[in-house]
C-alpha atoms as a PDB file:
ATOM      1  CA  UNK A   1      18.985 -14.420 -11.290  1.00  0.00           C
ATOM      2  CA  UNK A   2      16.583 -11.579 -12.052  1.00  0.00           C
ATOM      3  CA  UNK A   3      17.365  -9.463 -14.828  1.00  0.00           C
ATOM      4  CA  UNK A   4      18.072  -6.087 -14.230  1.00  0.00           C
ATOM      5  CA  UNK A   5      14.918  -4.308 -16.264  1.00  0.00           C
ATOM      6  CA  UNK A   6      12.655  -6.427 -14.216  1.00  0.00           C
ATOM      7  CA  UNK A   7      14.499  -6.254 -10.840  1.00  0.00           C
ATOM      8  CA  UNK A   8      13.997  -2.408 -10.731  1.00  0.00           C
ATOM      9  CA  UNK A   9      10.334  -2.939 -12.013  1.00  0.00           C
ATOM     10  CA  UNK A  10       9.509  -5.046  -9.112  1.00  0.00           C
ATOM     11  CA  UNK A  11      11.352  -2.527  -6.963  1.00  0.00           C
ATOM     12  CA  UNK A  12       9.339   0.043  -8.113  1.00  0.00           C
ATOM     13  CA  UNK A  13       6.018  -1.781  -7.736  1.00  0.00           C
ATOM     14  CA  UNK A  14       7.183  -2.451  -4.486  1.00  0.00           C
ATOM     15  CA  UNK A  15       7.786   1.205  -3.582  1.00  0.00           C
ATOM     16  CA  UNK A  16       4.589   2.531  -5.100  1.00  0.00           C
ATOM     17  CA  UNK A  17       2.217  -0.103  -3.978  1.00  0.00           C
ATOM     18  CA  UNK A  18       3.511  -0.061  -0.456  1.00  0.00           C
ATOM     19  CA  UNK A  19       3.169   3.192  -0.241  1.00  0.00           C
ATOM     20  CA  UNK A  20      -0.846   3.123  -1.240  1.00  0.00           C
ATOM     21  CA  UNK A  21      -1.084   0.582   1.313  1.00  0.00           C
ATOM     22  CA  UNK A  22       0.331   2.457   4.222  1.00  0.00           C
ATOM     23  CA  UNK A  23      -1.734   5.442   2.968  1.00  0.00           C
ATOM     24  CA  UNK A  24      -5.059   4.364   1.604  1.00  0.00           C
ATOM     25  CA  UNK A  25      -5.636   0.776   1.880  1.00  0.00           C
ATOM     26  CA  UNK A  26      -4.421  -1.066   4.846  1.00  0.00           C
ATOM     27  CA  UNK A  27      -7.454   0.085   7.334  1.00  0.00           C
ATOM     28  CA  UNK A  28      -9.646  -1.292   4.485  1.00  0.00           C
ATOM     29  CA  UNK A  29      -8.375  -4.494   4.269  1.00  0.00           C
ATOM     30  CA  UNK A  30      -8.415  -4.769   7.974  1.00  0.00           C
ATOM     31  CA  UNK A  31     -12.045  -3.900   8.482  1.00  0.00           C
ATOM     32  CA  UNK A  32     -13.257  -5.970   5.755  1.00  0.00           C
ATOM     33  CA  UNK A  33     -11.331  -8.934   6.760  1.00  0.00           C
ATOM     34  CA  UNK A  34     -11.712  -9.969  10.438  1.00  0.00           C
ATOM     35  CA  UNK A  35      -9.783 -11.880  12.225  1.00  0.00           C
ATOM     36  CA  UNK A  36     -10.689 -15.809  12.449  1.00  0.00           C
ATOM     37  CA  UNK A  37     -11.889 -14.698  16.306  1.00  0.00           C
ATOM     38  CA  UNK A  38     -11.460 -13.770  19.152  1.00  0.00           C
ATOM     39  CA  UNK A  39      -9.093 -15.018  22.566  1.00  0.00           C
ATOM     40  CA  UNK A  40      -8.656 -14.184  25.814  1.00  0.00           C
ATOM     41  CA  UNK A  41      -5.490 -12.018  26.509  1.00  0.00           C
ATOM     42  CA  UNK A  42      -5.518 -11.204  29.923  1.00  0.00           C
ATOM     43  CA  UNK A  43      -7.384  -9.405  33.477  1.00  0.00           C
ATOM     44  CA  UNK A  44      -6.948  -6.167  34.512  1.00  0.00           C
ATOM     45  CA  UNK A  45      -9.158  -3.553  36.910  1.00  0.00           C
ATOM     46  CA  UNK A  46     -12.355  -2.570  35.734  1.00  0.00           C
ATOM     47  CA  UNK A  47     -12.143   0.854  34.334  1.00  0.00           C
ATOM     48  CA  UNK A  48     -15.485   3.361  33.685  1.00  0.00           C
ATOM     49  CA  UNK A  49     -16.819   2.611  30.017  1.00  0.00           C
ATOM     50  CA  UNK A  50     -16.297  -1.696  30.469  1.00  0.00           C
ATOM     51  CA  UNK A  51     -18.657  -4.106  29.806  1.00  0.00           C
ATOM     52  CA  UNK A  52     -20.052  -5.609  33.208  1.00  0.00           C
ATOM     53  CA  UNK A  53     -20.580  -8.690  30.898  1.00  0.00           C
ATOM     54  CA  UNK A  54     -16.921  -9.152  31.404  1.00  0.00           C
ATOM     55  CA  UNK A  55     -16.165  -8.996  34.811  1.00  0.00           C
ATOM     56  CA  UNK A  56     -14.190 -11.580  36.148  1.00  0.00           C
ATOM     57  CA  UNK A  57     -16.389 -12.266  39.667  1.00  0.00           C
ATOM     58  CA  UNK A  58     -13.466 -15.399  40.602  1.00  0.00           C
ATOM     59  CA  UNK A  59     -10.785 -12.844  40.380  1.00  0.00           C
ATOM     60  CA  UNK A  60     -12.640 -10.166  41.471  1.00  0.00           C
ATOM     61  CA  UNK A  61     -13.224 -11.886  44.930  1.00  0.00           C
ATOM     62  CA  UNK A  62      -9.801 -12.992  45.437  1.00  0.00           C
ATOM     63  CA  UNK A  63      -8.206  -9.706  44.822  1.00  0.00           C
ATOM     64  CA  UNK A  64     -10.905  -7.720  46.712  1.00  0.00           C
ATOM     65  CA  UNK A  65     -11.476  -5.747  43.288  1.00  0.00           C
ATOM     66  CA  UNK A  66     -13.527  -5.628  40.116  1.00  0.00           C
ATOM     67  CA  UNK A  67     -11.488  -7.113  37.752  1.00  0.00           C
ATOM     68  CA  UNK A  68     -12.527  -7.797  33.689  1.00  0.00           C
ATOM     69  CA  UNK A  69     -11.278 -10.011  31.137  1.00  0.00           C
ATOM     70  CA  UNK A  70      -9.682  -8.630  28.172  1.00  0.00           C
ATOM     71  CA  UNK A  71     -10.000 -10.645  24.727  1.00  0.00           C
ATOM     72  CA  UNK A  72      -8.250  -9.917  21.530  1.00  0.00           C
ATOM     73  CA  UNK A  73      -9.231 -10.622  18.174  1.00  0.00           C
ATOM     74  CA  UNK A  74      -7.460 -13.610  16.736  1.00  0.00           C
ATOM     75  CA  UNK A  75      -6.140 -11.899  13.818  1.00  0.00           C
ATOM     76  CA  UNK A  76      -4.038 -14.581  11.507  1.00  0.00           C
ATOM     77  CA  UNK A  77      -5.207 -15.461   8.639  1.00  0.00           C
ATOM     78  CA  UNK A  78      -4.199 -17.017   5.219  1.00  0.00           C
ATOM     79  CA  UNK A  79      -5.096 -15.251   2.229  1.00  0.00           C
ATOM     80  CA  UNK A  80      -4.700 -17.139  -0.906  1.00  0.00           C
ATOM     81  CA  UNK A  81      -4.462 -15.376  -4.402  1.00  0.00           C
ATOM     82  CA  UNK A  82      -5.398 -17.208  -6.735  1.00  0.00           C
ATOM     83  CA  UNK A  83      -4.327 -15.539 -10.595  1.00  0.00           C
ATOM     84  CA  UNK A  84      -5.484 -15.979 -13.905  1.00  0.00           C
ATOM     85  CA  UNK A  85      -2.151 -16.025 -16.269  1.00  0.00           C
ATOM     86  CA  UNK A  86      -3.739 -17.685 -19.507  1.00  0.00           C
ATOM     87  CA  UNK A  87      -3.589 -16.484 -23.008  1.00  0.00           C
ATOM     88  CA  UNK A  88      -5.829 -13.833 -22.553  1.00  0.00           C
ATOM     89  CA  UNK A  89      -4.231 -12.019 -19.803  1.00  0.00           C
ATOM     90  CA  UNK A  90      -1.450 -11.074 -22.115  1.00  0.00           C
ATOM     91  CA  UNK A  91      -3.620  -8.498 -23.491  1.00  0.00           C
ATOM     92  CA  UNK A  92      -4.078  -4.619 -22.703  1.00  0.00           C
ATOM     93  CA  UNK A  93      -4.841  -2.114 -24.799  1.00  0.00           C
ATOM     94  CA  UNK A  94      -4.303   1.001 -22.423  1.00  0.00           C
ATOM     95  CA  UNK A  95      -0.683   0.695 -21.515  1.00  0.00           C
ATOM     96  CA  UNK A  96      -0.630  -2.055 -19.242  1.00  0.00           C
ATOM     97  CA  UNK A  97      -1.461  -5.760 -19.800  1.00  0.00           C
ATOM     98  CA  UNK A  98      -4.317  -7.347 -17.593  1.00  0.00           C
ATOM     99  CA  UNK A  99      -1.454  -9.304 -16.404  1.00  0.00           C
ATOM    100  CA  UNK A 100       0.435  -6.755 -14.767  1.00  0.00           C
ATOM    101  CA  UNK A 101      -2.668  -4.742 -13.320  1.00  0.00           C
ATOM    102  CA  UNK A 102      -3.253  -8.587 -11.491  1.00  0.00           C
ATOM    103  CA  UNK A 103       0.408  -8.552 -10.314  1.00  0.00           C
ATOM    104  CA  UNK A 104      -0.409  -4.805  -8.626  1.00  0.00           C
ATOM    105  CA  UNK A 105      -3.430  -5.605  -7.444  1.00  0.00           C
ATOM    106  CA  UNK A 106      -2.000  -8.873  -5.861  1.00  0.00           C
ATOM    107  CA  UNK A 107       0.788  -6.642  -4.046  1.00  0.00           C
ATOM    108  CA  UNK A 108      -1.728  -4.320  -2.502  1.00  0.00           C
ATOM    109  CA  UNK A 109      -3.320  -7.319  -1.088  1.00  0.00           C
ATOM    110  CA  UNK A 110      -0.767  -9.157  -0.026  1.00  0.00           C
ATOM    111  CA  UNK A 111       1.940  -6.028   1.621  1.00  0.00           C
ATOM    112  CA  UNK A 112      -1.460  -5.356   3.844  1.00  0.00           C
ATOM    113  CA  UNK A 113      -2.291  -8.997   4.819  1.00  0.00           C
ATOM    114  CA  UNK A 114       1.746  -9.073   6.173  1.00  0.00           C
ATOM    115  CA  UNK A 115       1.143  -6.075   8.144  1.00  0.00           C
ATOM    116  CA  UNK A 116      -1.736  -6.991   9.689  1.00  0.00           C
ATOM    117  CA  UNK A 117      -0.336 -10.698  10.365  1.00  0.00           C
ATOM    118  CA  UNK A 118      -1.547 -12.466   7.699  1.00  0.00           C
ATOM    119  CA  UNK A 119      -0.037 -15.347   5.852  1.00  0.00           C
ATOM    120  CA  UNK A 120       0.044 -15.074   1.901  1.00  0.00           C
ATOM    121  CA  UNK A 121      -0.356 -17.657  -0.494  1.00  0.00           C
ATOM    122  CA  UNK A 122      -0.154 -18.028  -4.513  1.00  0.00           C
ATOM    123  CA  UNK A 123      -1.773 -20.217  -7.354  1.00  0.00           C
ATOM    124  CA  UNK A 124      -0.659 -19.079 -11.138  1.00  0.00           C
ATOM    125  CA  UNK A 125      -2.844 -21.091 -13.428  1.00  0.00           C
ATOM    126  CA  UNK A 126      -4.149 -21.453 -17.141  1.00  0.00           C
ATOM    127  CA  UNK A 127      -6.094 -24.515 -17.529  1.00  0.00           C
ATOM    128  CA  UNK A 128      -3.037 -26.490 -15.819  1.00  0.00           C
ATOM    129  CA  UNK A 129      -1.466 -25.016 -12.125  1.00  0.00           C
ATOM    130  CA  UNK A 130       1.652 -23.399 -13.244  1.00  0.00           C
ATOM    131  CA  UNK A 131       2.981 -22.338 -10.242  1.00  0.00           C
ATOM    132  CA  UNK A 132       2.293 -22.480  -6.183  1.00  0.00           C
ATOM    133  CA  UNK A 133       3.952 -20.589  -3.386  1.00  0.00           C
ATOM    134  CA  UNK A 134       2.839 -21.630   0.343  1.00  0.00           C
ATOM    135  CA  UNK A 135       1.422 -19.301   2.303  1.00  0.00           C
ATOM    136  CA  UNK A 136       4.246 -17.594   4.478  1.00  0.00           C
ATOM    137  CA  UNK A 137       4.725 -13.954   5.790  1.00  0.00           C
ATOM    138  CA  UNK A 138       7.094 -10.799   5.455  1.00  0.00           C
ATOM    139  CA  UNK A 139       7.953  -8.658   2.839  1.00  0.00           C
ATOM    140  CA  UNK A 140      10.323 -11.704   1.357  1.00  0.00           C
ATOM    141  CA  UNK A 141       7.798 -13.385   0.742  1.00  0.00           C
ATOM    142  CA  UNK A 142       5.664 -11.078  -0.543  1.00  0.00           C
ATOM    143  CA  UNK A 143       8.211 -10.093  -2.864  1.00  0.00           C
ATOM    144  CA  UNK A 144       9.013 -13.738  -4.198  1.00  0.00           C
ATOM    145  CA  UNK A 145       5.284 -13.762  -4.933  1.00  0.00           C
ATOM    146  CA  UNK A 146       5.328 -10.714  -6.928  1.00  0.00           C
ATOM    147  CA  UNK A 147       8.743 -12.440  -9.033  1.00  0.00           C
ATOM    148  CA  UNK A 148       6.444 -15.470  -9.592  1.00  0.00           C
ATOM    149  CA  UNK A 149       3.684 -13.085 -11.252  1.00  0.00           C
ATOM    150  CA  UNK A 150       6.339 -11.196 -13.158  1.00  0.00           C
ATOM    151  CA  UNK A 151       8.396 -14.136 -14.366  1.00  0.00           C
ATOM    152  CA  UNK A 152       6.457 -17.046 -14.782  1.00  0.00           C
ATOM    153  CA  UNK A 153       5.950 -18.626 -18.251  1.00  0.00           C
ATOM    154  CA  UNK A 154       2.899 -20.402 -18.629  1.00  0.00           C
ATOM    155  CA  UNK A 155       2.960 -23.659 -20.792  1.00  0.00           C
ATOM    156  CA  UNK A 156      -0.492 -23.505 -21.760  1.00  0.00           C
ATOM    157  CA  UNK A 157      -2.140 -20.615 -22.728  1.00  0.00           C
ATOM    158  CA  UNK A 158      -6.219 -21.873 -21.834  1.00  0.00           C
ATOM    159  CA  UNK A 159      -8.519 -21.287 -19.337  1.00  0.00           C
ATOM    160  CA  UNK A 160      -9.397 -23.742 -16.476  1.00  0.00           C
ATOM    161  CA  UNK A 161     -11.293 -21.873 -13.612  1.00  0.00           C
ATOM    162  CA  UNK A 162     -12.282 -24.694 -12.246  1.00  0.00           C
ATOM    163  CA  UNK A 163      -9.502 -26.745 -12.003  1.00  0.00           C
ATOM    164  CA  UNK A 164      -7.347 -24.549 -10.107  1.00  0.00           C
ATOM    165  CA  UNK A 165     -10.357 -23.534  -7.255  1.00  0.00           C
ATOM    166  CA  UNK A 166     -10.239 -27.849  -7.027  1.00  0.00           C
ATOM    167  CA  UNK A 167      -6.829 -27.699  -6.296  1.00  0.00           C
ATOM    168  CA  UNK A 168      -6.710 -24.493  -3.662  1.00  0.00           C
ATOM    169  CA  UNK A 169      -9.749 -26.572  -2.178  1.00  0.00           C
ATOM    170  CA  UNK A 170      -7.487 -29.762  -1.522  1.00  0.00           C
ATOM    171  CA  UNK A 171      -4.993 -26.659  -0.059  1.00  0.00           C
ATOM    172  CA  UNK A 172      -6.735 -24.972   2.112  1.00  0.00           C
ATOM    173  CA  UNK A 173      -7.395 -26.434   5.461  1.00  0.00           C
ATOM    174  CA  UNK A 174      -9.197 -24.352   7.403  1.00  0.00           C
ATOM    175  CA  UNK A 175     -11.566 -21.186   5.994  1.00  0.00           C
ATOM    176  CA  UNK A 176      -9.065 -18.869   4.683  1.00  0.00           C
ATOM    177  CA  UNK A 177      -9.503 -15.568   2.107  1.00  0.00           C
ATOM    178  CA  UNK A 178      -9.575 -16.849  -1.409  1.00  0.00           C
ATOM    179  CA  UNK A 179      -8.825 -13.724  -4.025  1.00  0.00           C
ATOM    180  CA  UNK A 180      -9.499 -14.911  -6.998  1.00  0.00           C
ATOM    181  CA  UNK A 181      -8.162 -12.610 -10.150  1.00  0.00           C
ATOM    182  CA  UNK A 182      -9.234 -13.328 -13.457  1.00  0.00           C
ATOM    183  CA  UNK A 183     -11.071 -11.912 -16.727  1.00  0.00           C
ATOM    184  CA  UNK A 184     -13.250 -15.113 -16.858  1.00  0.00           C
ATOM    185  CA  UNK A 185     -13.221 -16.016 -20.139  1.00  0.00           C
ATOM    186  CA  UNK A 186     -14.207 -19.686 -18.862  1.00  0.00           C
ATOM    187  CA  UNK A 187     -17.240 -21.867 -18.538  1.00  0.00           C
ATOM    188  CA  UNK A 188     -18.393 -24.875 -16.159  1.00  0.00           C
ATOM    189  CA  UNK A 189     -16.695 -23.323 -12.851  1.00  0.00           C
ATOM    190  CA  UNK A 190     -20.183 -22.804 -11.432  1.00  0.00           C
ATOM    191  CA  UNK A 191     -20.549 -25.448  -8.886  1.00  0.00           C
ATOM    192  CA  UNK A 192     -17.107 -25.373  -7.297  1.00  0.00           C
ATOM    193  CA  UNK A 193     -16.617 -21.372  -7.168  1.00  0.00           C
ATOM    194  CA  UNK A 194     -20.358 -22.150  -5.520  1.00  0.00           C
ATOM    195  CA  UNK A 195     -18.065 -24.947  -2.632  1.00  0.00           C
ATOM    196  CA  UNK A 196     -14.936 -21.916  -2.627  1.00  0.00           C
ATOM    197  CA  UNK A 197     -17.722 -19.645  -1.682  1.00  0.00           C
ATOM    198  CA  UNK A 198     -18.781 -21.597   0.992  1.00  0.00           C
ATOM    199  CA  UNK A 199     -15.804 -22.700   2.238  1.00  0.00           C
ATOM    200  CA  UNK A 200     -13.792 -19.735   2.385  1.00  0.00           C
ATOM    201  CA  UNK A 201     -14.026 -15.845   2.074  1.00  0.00           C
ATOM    202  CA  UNK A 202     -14.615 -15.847  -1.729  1.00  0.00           C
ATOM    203  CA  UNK A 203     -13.943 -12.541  -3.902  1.00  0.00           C
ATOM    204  CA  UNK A 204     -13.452 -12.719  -7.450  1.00  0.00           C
ATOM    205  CA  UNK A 205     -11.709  -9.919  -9.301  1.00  0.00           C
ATOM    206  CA  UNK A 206     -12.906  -9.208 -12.879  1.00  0.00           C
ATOM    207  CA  UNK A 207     -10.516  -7.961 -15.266  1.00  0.00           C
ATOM    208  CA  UNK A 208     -11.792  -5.859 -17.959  1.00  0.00           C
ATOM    209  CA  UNK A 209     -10.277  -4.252 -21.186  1.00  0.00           C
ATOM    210  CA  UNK A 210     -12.423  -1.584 -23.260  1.00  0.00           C
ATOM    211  CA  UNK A 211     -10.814  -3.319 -26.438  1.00  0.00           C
ATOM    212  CA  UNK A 212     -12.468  -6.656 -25.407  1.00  0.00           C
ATOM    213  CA  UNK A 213     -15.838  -4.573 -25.457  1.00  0.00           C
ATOM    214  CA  UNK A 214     -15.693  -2.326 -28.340  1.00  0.00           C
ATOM    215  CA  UNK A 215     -13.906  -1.907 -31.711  1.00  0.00           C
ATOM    216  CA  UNK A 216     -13.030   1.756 -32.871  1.00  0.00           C
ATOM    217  CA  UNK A 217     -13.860   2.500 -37.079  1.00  0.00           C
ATOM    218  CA  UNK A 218     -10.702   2.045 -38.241  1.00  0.00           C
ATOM    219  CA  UNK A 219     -11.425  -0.639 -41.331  1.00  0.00           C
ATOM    220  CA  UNK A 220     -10.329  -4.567 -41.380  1.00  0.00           C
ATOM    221  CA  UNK A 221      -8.965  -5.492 -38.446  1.00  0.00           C
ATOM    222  CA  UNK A 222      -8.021  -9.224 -37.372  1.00  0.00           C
ATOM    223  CA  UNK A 223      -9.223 -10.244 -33.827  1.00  0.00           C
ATOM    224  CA  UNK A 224      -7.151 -13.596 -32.455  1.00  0.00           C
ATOM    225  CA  UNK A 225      -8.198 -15.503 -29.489  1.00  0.00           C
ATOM    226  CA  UNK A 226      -5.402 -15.556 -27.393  1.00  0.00           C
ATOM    227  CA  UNK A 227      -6.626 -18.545 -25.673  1.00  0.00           C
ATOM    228  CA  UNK A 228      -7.155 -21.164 -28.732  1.00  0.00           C
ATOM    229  CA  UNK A 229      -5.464 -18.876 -31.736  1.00  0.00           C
ATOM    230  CA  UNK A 230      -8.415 -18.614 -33.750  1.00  0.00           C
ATOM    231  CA  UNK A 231      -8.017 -15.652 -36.177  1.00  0.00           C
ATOM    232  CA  UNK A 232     -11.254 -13.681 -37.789  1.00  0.00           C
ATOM    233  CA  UNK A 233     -10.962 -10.654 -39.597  1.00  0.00           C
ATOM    234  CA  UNK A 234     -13.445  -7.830 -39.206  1.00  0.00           C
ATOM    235  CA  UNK A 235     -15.104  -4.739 -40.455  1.00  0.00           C
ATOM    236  CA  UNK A 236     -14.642  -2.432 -37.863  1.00  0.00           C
ATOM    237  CA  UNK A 237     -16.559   0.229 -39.509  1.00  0.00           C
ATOM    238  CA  UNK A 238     -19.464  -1.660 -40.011  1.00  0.00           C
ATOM    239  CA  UNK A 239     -22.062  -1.093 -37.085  1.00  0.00           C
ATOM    240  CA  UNK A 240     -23.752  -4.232 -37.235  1.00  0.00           C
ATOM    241  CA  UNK A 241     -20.129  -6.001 -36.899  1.00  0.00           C
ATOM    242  CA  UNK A 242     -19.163  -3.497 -33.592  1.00  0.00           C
ATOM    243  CA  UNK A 243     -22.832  -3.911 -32.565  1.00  0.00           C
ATOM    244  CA  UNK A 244     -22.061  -7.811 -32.302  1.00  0.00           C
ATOM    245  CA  UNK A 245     -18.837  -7.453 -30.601  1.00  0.00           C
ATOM    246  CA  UNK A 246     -20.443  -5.298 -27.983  1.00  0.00           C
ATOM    247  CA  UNK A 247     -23.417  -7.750 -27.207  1.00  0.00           C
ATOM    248  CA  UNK A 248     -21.245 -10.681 -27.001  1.00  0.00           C
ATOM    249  CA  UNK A 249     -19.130  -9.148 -24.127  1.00  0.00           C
ATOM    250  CA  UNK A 250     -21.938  -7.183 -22.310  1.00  0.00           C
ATOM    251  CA  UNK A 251     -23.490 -11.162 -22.371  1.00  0.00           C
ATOM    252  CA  UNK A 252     -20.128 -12.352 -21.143  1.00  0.00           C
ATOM    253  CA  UNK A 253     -20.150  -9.892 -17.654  1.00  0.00           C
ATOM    254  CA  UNK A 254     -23.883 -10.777 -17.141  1.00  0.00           C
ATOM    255  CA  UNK A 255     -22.963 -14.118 -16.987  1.00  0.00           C
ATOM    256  CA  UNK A 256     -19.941 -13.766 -14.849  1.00  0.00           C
ATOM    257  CA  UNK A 257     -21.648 -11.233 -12.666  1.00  0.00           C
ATOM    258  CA  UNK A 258     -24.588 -13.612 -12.641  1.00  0.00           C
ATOM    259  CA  UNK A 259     -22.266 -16.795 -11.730  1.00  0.00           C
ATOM    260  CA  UNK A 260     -20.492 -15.260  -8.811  1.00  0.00           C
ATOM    261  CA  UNK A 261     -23.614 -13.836  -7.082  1.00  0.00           C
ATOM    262  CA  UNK A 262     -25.532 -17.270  -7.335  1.00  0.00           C
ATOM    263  CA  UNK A 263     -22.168 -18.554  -5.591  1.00  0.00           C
ATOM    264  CA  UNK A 264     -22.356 -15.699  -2.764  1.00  0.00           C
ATOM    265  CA  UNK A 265     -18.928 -14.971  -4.229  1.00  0.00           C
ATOM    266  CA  UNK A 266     -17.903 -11.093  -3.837  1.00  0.00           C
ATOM    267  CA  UNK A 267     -17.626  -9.250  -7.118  1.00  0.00           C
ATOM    268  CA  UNK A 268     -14.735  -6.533  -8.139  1.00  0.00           C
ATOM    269  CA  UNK A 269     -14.402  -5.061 -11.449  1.00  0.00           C
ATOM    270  CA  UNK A 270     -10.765  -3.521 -11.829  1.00  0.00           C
ATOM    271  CA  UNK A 271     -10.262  -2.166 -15.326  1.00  0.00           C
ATOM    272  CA  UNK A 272      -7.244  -1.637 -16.917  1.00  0.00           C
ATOM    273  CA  UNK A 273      -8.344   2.040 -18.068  1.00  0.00           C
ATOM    274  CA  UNK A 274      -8.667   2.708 -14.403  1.00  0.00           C
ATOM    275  CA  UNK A 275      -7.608   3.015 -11.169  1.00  0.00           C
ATOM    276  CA  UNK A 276      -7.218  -0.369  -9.437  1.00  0.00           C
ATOM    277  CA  UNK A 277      -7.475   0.955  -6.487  1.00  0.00           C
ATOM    278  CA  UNK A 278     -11.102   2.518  -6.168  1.00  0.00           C
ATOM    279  CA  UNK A 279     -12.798  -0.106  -6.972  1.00  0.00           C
ATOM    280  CA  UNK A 280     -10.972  -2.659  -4.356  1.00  0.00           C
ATOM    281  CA  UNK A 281     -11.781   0.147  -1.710  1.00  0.00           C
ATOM    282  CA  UNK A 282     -15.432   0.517  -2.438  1.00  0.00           C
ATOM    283  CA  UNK A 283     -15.941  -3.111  -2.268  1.00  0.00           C
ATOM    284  CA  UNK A 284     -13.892  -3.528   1.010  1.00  0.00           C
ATOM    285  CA  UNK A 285     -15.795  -0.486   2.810  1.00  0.00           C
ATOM    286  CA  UNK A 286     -19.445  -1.846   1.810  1.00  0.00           C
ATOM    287  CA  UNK A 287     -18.119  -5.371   3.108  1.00  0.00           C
ATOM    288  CA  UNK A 288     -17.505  -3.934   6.649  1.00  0.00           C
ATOM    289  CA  UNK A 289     -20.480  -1.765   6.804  1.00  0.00           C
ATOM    290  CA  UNK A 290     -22.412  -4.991   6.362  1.00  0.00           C
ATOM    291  CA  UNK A 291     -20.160  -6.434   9.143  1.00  0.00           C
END
């Protein structure tokens, strides 16, 4: 049983995110994700404006008409979200935890894959798999994925990028969409995001805190790793001491922005002082300009 508190905070994410989707976001998704191809559907007359490329000249002659064939784009797909829930997720600084901007951002994608046909899929991980849903459809299912996101308890609390694109490899049969939401605080993923990349429709989703980039001058604080519990303690008002802590994570998004391009991954920075949704639309919209 779902408790209460959390049953109407799923009901409300439900409500709010479905409601961007039907407004905002669902043409998006569509255009940047085509379908897996296209079929033939059916003949019908030739009508002013069609393509004399698809004329039908067998059934044309037999029904003493010009007749075309219709095709329709094979839409189906399986998308495949693939979420970060280690230590560090468990951290947010400007009201909501990166954790629970993943599990809205997940909804989004997953209410406008159902609609447009698409088959939904979900891998929790830290640096074991902590949870996997099949792929399946409707808003059920959708649903049960966003309980998973909400409810699950990791048992580890590290980091293992790699090991969890290894196992939606061994998953995923045939090319599928692989959305893969994390803050990357990880190493030694390079060569198999590099196989995910070529294997399926890649996009990785950075999560980003502005706590995890700069300190305010408030005195001695104590930073902890959430990932291995390592505690130091810290001069905030000293500027060589913020000065450090703002190097080390501009050198931590070069090198995640730098990983996923070498791996012809697609790149999304969502953070949690922001709207989700902007930046998922800007990145869908320049992916179907490009076709």
């Amino acid at each position: 049983m779902i408790p209460d508190e959390l049953f109407e905070k799923i009901r409300r994410l439900e409500v709010r995110t479905r409601g961007r989707v039907e407004s905002v976001f669902r043409g998006e998704y569509q255009s940047a994700f085509k379908g897996r191809g296209i079929e033939f559907a059916e003949v019908r007359p030739y009508q002013v404006g069609d393509d004399i490329r698809n004329i039908d000249w067998n059934v044309s002659a037999r029904m003493d008409d010009t007749y075309v064939k219709v095709y329709e784009e094979e839409r189906e797909q399986t998308v495949m979200l693939c979420v970060d829930v280690s230590g560090s997720e468990n951290f947010g600084s400007q009201g909501k935890l990166k954790r629970e901007v993943a599990a809205e951002i997940c909804a989004v994608i997953a209410f406008s894959a159902v609609q447009n046909n698409d088959t939904v899929g979900l891998l929790l991980f830290s640096d074991e798999t902590e949870r996997f849903v099949r792929p399946g459809s409707g808003r059920r299912h959708v649903l049960r994925c966003i309980r998973e996101l909400f409810t699950a308890e990791p048992e580890s609390i590290g980091t293992d990028i790699g090991g969890a694109l290894r196992r939606v490899l061994r998953i995923l049969q045939r090319r599928s969409i692989l959305v893969l939401v994390s803050d990357f605080f990880d190493a030694g993923y390079d060569s198999v995001l590099r196989a995910a990349g070529q294997r399926h429709d890649t996009i990785g989703i950075e999560l980003q805190d502005p706590r995890e980039e700069e300190l305010p001058p408030v005195g001695l604080v104590d930073l902890t790793d959430a990932e291995t519990g390592e505690t130091v303690t810290v001069d905030s008002r000293d500027p060589a001491a913020r000065a450090a802590i703002e190097a080390a994570a501009q050198a931590r998004r070069e090198r995640t922005r730098a990983i996923l391009r070498r791996a012809g991954v697609g790149h999304v920075i969502v953070r949690t002082d922001g709207d989700y949704l902007e930046p998922l639309i800007a990145f869908f919209r320049r992916r179907a300009r490009r076709g």
